[in-house]
Protein backbone atom coordinates (compact mmCIF):
# COMPACT_ATOMS: atom_id res chain seq x y z
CA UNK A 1 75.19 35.35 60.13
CA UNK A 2 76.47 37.88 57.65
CA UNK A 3 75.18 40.94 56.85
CA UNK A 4 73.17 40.93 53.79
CA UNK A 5 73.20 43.95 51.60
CA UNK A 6 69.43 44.90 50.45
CA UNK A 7 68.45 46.06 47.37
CA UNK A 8 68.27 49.42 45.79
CA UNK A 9 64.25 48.46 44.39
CA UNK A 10 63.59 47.34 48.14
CA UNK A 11 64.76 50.78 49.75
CA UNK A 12 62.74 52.48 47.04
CA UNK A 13 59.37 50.32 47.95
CA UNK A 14 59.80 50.98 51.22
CA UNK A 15 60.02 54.92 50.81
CA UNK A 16 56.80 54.50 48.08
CA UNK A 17 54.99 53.13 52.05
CA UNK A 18 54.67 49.61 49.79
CA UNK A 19 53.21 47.35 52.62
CA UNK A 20 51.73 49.70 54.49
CA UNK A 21 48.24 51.56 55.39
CA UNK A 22 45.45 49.73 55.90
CA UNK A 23 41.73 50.68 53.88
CA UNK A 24 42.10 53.04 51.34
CA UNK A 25 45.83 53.72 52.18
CA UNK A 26 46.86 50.41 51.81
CA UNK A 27 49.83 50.08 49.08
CA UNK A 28 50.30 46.40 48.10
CA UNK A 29 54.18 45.46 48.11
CA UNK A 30 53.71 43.42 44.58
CA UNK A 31 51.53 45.18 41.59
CA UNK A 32 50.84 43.44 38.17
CA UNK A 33 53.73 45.73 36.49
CA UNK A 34 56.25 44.17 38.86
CA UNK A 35 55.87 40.95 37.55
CA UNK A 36 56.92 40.26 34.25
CA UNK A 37 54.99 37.64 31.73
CA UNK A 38 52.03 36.94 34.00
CA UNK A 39 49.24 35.56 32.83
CA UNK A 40 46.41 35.52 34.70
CA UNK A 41 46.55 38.60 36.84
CA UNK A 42 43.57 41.64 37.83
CA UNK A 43 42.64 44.39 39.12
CA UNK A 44 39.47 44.93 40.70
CA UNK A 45 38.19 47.83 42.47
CA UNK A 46 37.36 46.84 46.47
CA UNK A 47 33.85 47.67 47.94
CA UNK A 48 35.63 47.43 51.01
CA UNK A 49 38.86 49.36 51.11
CA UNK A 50 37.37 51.86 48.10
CA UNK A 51 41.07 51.49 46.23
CA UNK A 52 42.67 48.81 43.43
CA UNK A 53 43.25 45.88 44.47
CA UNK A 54 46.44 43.47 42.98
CA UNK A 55 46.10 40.18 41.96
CA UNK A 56 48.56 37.35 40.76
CA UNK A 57 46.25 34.66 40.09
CA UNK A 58 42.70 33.47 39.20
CA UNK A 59 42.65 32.16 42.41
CA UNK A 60 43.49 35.10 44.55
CA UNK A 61 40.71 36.59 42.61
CA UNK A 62 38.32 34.02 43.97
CA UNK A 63 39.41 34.40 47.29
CA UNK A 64 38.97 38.44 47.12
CA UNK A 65 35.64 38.10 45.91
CA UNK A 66 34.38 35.82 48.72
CA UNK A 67 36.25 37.98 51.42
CA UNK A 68 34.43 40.82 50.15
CA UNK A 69 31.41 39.05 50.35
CA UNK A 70 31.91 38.71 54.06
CA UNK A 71 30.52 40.59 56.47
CA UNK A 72 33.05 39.12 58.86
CA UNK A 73 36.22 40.77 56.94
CA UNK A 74 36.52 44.51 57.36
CA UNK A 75 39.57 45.23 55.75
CA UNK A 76 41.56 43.30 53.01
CA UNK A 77 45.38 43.85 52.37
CA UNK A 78 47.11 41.30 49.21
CA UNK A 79 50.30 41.07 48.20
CA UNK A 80 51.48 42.12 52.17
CA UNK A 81 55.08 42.23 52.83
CA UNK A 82 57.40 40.16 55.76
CA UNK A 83 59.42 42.67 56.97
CA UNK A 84 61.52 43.90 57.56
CA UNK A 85 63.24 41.51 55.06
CA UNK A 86 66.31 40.69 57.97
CA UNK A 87 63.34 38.83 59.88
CA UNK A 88 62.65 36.06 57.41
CA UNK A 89 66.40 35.23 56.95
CA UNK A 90 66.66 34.84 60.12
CA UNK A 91 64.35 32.34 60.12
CA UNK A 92 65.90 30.43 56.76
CA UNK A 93 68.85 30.67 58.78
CA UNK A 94 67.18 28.53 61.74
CA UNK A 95 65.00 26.24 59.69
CA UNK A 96 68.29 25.46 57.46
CA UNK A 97 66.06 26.78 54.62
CA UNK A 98 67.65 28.39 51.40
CA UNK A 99 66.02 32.15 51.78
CA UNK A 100 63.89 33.19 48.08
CA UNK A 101 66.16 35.22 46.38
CA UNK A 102 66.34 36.94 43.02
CA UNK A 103 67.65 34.40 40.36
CA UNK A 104 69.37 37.41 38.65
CA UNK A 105 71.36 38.77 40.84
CA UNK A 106 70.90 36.35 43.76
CA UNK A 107 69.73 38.93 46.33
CA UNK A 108 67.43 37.27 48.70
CA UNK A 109 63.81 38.84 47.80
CA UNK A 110 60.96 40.38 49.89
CA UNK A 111 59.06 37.57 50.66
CA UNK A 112 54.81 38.54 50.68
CA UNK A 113 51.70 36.60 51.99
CA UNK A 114 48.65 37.11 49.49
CA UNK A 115 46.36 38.42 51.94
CA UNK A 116 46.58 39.97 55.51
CA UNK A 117 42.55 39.88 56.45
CA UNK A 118 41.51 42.06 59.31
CA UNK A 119 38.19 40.00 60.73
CA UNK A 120 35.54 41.53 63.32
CA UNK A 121 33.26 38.96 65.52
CA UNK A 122 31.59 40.59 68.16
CA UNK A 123 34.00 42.76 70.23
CA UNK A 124 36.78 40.97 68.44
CA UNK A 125 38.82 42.68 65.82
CA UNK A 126 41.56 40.51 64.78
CA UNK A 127 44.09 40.17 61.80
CA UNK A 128 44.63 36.73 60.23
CA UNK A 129 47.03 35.59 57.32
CA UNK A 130 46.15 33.98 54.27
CA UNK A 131 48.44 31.66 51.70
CA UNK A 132 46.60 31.03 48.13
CA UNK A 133 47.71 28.11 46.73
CA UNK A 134 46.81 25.23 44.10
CA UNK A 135 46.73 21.96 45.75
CA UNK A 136 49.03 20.51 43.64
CA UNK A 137 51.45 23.05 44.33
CA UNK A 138 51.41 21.49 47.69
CA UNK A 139 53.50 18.61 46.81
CA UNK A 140 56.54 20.60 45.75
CA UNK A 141 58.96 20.39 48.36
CA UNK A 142 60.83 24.18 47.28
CA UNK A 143 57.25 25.91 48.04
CA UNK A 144 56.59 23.56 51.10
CA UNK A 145 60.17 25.34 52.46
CA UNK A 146 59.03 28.46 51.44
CA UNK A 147 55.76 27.89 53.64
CA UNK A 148 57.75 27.37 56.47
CA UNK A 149 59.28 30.42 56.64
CA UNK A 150 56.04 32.19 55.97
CA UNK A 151 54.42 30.08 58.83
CA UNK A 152 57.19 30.73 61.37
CA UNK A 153 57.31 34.36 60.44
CA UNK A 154 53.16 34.87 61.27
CA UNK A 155 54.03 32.62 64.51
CA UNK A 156 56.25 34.92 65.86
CA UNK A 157 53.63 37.90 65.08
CA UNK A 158 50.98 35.81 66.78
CA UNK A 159 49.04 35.93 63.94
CA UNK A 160 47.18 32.98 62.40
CA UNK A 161 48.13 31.73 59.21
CA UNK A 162 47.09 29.04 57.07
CA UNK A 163 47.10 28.07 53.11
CA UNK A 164 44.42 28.17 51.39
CA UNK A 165 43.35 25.82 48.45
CA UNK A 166 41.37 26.00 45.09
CA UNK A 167 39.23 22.86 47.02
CA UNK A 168 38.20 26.13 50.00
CA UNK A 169 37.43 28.41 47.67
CA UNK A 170 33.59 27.44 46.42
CA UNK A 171 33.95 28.75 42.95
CA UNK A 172 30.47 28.92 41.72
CA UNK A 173 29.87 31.74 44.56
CA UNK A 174 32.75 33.53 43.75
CA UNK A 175 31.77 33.57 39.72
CA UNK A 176 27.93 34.71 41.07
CA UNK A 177 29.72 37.36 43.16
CA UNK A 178 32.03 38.92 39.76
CA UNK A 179 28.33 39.41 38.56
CA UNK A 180 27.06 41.81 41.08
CA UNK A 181 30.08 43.25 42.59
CA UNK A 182 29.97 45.98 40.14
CA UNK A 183 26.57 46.88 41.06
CA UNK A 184 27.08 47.70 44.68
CA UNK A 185 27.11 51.72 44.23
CA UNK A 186 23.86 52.41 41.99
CA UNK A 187 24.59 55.50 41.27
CA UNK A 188 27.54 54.52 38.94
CA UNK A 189 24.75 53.67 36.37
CA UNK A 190 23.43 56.57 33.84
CA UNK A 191 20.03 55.94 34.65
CA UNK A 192 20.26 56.22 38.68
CA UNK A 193 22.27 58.84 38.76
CA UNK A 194 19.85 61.49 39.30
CA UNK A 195 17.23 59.77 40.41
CA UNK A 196 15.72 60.82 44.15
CA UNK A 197 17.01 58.43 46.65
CA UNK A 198 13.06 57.78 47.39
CA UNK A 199 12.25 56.98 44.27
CA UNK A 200 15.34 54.24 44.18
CA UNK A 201 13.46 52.41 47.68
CA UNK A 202 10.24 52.49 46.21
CA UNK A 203 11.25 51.00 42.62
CA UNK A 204 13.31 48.97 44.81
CA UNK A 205 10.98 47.76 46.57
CA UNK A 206 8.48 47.17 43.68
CA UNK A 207 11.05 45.07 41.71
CA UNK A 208 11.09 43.03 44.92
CA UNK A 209 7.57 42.21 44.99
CA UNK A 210 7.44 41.12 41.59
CA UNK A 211 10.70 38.70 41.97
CA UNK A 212 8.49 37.44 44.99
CA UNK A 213 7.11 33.92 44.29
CA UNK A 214 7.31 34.44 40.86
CA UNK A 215 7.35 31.73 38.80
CA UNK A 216 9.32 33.27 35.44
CA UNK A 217 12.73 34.13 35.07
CA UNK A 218 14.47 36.72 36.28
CA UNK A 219 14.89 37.92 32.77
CA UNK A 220 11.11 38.29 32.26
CA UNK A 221 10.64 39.60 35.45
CA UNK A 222 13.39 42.45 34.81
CA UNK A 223 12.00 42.94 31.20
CA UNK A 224 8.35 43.63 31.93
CA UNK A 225 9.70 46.09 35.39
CA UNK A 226 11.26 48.16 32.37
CA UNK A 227 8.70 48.46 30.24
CA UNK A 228 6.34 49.01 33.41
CA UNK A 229 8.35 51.87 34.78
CA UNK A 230 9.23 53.30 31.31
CA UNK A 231 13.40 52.67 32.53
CA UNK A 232 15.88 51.59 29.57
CA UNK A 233 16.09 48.22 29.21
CA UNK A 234 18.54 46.67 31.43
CA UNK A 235 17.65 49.21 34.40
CA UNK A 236 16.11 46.17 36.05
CA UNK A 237 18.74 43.56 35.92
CA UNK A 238 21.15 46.43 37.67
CA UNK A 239 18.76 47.17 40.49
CA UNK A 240 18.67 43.18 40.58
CA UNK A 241 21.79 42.57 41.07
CA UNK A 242 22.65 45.78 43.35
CA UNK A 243 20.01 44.09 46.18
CA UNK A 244 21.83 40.95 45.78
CA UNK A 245 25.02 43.17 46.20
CA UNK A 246 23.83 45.29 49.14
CA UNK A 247 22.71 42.36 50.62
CA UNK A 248 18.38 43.53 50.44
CA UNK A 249 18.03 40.15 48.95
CA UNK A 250 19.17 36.85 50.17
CA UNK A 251 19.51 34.31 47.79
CA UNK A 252 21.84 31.01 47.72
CA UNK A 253 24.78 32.11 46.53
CA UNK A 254 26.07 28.38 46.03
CA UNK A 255 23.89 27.77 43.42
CA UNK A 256 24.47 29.21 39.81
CA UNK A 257 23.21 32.54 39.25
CA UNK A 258 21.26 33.13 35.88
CA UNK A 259 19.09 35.63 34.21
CA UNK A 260 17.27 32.68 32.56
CA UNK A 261 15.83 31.26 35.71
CA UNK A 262 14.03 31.50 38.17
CA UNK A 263 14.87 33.11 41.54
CA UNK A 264 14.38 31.60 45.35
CA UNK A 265 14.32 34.63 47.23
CA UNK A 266 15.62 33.30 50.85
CA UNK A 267 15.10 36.72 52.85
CA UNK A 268 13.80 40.56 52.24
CA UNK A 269 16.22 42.64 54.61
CA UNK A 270 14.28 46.29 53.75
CA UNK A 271 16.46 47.90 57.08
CA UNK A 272 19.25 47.35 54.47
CA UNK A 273 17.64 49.42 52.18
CA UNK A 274 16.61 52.21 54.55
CA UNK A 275 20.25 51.87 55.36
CA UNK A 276 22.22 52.33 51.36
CA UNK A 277 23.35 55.46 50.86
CA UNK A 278 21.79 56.87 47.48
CA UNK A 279 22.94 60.01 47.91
C-alpha cells in the first residue's frame, strides 16, 4: 500500500487534542464551524460531561438527550475520531472499499463515529459505539461501505458498535426531555439563587404534595404554588420540571409532557432530594 500523505488541518486537530479526553476534557474531532452549510445542527450544554456538546443532526440531538437521560451512560463523547487515520485505510484497503476522502483535494478524510458512550452496570464499566442514522439512509450502498469500515474498525478495538435509527430513538421522550434538561441545576434561575438549600427541600417537597393526586393541571397546580408562596410566577413550573430533571419525580416519560394536563406521578424518590446539591 502506498504511503498516504495526511493533511495539514489533520496534524493541526490532532495537536488542538481533537478526539481526545473524556468528561469535561473531551474535544469532539467535528464542531458545527467545520462543516459548512449545515442545517440542522446544536449545541447543547451536557449535564453529564459539564462542557458543549456538537451536533450534526436533529437526530443526534435525540439520541444525546435520551443518553443523558440514562443513568446507565456515564460519559458521552460525539463526533469521536478513528485513528489514527492509517488504521481505517487499511481496512478500505482489505474490504476493497474506496476510503472517504475530501472531494476537493481528494485526501482521504478522518473518518468519526457520532458517539463513543461509556456505560456502567454493576461492576461493569464499558465503552460502546454508536452510528446515527436515518433509515432510509440505510439503503444507499456508498454509506452501507462506509459502515463497514466503521464496523471493522470498532471490531478490531473490541468495542461494540451498532447503527442506530430514527425508528430507536422514541421521540416524544426525547422532546419531553429538551423541556427539563435546562432545569437540572436550580440555581441557574434568579429566583433560587439565593435561596437556603432547606428552604428549596421543603418548597420542594410542598409542590410535591400538591401535584399528588391532583386532579388539575399542572399549570393550575404551579399557578396557585406561586401565588401561595408569594414566588414570581413561573417559579413553580421550574421547580417542576427540575424534580422531573433530578429524577425526585417519576413520571412516564413516553407520554407527552404538558403544562395543560394533568400529571401521573409514578414514584416520590425524596433520597434524591436529600441527595441535589443546592449549594
Amino acid at each position: 500500500m502506498s504511503k498516504r500523505k495526511r493533511t495539514s488541518k489533520v496534524d493541526k486537530w490532532i495537536k488542538e487534542g481533537r478526539g481526545t479526553g473524556s468528561g469535561v476534557e473531551y474535544k469532539p474531532w467535528l464542531k458545527i464551524q467545520d462543516i459548512s452549510s449545515l442545517g440542522r445542527s446544536t449545541r447543547l450544554k451536557g449535564i453529564k460531561t459539564n462542557r458543549q456538546h456538537e451536533f450534526l443532526s436533529d437526530l443526534e440531538r435525540n439520541y444525546f438527550y435520551i443518553s443523558e437521560f440514562s443513568d446507565a451512560i456515564l460519559d458521552i463523547r460525539e463526533q469521536f475520531p478513528l485513528l489514527p487515520q492509517e488504521e481505517t485505510i487499511v481496512i478500505a484497503d482489505e474490504l476493497g472499499i474506496n476510503h472517504p476522502a475530501d472531494p476537493k483535494t481528494g485526501d482521504p478524510i478522518v473518518m468519526t463515529t457520532d458517539f463513543l458512550l461509556t456505560v456502567g452496570k454493576g461492576q461493569n464499566v464499558f465503552e460502546v459505539a454508536r452510528t446515527i442514522k436515518m433509515k432510509d439512509e440505510l439503503l444507499k450502498e456508498r454509506v452501507l461501505e462506509k459502515f463497514e469500515i466503521e464496523r471493522e474498525y470498532w471490531k478490531r478495538k473490541d468495542i461494540d458498535w451498532s447503527i442506530v435509527t430514527e425508528e430507536e430513538i422514541p421521540k416524544t421522550m426525547a422532546r419531553n426531555i429538551s423541556y427539563i434538561h435546562d432545569y437540572y441545576d436550580i440555581r441557574d434561575y434568579d429566583v433560587f439563587e439565593q435561596m437556603s438549600s432547606q428552604h428549596i427541600e421543603d418548597i420542594s417537597l410542598s409542590l410535591m404534595q400538591r401535584l399528588l393526586n391532583n386532579k388539575h393541571s399542572i399549570r393550575t397546580i404551579t399557578n396557585e404554588f406561586d401565588t401561595d408562596t408569594h414566588l414570581p410566577f413561573g417559579s413553580g413550573v421550574t421547580l417542576f420540571y427540575h424534580l422531573i430533571a433530578q429524577k425526585i419525580i417519576a413520571i412516564d416519560m413516553l407520554n407527552p409532557l404538558s403544562l395543560e394536563q394533568q400529571i401521573d406521578i409514578k414514584s416520590i424518590d425524596e433520597s434524591r432530594l436529600k441527595k441535589v446539591k443546592f449549594g
